[in-house]
C-alpha atoms as a PDB file:
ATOM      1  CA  UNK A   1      28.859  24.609 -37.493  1.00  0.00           C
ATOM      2  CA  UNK A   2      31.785  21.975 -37.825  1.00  0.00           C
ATOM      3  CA  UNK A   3      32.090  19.838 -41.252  1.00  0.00           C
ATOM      4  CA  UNK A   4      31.236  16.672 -41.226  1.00  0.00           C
ATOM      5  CA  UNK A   5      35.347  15.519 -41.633  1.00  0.00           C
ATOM      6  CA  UNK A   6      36.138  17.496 -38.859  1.00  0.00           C
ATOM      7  CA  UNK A   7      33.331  16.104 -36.727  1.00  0.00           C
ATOM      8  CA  UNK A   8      34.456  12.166 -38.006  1.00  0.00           C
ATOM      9  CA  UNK A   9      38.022  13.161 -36.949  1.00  0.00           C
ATOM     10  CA  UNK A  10      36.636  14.192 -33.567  1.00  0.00           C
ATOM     11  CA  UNK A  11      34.835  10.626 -33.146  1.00  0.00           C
ATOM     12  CA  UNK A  12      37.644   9.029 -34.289  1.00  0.00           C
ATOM     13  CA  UNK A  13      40.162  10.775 -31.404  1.00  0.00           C
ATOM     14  CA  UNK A  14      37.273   9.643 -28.945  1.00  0.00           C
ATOM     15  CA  UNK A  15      36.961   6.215 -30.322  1.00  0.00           C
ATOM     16  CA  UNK A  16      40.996   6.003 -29.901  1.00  0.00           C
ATOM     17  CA  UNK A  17      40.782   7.320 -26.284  1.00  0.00           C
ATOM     18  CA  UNK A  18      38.289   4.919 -25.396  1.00  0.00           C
ATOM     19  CA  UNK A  19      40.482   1.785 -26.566  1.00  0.00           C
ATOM     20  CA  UNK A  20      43.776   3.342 -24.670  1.00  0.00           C
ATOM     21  CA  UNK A  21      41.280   3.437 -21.636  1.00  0.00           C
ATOM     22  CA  UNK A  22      40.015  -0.461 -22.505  1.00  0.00           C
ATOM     23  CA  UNK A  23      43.412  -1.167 -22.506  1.00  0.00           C
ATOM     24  CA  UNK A  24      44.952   0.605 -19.477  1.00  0.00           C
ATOM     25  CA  UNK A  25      41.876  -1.256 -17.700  1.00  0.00           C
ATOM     26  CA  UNK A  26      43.232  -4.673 -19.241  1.00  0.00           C
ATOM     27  CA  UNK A  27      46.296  -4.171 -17.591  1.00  0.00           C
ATOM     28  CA  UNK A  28      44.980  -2.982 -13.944  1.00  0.00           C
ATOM     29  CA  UNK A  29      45.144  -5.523 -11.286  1.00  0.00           C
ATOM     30  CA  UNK A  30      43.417  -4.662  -7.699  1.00  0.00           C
ATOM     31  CA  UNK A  31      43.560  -5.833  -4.270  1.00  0.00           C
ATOM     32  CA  UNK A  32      40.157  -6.568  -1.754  1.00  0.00           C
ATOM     33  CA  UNK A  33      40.377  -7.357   1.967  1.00  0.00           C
ATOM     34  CA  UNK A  34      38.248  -8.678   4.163  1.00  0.00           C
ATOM     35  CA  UNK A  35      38.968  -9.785   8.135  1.00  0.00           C
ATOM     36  CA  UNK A  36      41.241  -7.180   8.959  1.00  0.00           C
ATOM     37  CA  UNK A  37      43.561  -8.304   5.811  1.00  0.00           C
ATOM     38  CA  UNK A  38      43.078 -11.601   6.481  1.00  0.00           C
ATOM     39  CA  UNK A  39      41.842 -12.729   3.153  1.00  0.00           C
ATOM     40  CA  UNK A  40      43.096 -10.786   0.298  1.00  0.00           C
ATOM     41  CA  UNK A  41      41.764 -11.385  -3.297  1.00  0.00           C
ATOM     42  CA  UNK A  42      43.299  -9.887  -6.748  1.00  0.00           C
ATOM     43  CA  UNK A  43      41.317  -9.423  -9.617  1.00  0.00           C
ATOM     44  CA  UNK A  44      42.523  -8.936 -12.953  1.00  0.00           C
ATOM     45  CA  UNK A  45      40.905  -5.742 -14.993  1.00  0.00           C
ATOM     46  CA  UNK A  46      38.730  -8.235 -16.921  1.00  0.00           C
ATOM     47  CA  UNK A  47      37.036  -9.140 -13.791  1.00  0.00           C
ATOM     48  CA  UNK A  48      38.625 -12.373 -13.157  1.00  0.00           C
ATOM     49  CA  UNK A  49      40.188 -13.870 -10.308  1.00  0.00           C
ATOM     50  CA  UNK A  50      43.628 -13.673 -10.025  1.00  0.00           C
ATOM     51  CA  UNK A  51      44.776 -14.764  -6.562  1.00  0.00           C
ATOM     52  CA  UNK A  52      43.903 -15.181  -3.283  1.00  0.00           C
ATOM     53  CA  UNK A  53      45.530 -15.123   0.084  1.00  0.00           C
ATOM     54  CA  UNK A  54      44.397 -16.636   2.921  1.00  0.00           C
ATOM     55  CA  UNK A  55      46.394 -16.081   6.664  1.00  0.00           C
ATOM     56  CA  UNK A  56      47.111 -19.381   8.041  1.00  0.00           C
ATOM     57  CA  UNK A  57      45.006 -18.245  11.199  1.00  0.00           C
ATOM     58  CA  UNK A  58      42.111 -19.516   9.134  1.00  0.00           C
ATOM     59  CA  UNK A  59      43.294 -22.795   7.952  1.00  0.00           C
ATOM     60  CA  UNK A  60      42.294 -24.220  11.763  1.00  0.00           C
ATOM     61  CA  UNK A  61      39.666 -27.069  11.698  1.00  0.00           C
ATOM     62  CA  UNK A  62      35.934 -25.544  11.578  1.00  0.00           C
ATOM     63  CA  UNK A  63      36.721 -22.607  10.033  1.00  0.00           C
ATOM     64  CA  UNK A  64      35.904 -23.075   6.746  1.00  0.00           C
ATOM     65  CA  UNK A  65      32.158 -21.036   6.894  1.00  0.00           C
ATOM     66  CA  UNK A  66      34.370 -18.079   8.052  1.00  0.00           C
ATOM     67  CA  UNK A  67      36.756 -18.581   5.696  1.00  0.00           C
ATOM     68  CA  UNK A  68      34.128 -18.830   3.106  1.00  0.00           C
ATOM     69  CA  UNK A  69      32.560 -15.639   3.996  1.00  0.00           C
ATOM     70  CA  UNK A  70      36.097 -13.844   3.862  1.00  0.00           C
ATOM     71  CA  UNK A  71      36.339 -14.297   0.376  1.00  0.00           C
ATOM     72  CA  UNK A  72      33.069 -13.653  -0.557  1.00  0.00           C
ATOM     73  CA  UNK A  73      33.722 -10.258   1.227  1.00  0.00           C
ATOM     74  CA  UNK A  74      37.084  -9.793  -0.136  1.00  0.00           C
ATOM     75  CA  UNK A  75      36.188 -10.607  -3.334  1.00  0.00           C
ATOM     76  CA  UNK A  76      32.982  -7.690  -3.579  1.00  0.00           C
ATOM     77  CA  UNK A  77      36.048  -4.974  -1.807  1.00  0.00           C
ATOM     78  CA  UNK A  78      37.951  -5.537  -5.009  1.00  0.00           C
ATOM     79  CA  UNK A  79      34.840  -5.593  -7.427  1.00  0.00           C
ATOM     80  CA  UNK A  80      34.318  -1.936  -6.102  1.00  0.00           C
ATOM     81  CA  UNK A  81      37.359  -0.844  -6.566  1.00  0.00           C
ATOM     82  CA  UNK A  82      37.561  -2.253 -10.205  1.00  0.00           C
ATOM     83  CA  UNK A  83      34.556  -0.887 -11.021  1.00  0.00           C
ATOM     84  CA  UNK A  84      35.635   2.766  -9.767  1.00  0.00           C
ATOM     85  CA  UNK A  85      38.926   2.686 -11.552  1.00  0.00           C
ATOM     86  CA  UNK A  86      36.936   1.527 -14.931  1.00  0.00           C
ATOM     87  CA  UNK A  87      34.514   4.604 -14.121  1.00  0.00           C
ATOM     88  CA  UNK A  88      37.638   6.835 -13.565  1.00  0.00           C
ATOM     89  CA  UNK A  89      39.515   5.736 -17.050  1.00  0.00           C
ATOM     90  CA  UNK A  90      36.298   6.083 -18.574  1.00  0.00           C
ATOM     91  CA  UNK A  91      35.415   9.824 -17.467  1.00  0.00           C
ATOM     92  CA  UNK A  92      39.017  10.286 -18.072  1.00  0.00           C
ATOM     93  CA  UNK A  93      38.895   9.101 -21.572  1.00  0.00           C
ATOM     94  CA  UNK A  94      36.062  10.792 -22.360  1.00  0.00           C
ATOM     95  CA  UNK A  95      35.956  13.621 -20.614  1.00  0.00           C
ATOM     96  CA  UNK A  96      32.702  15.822 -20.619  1.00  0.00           C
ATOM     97  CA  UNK A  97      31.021  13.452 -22.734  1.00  0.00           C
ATOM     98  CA  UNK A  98      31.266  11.118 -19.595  1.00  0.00           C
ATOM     99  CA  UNK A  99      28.016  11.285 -18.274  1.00  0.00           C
ATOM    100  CA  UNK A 100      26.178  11.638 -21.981  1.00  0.00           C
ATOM    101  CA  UNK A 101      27.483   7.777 -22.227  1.00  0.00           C
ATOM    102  CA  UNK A 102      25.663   6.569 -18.905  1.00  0.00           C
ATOM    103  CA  UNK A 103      22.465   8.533 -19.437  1.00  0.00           C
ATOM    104  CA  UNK A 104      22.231   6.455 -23.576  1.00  0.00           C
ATOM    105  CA  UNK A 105      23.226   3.389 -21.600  1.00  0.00           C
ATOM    106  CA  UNK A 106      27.030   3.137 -22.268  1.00  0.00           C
ATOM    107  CA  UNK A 107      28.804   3.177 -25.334  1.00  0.00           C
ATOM    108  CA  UNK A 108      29.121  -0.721 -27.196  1.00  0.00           C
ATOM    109  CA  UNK A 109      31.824  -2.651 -26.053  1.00  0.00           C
ATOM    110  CA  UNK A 110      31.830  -1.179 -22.840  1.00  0.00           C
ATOM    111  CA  UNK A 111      30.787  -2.440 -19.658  1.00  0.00           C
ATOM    112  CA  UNK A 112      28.770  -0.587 -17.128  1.00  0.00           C
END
């Protein structure tokens, strides 16, 4: 059976790992499409919006429902993929522990 130092050194290399993750995530920017490319949204790691690109295709009088729907579309394509590469750092981080953390409901601090 491990000492109890050895076992807080062991949390405290986890806890470490988990804030590199946090902060790789930080830095992560991703790209969703929607339209065939036509609308492309980035999103920053945090979840927020970073840009948006619209083809000038769309800018046409009555288009603006479309246009509207594009981004709403785009906009969940990049949510998925920010949300998989926050899953990935995470079961990276942690490693086996992984799925322990979803299964107690996440660790504090983190999102789901």
């Amino acid at each position: 059976m491990k000492d109890f130092g050895q076992m807080m050194q062991q949390a405290q290399g986890l806890q470490q790992k988990l804030q590199d993750a946090q902060a790789r995530l930080a830095e992560t920017t991703v790209q969703g499409q929607a339209g065939g490319g036509l609308v492309k949204v980035t999103l920053k790691g945090s979840g927020d919006l970073a840009a948006v690109a619209l083809d000038e295709s769309l800018l046409s009088p009555g288009e603006a429902e479309m246009v509207c729907d594009l981004l709403v579309a785009a906009h969940a394509d990049a949510k998925r993929k920010l949300d998989a590469e926050q899953a990935r750092l995470m079961q990276e981080a942690m490693g086996p522990l992984a799925g322990l953390a979803g299964g107690m409901g996440g660790f504090p601090g983190l999102k789901p």
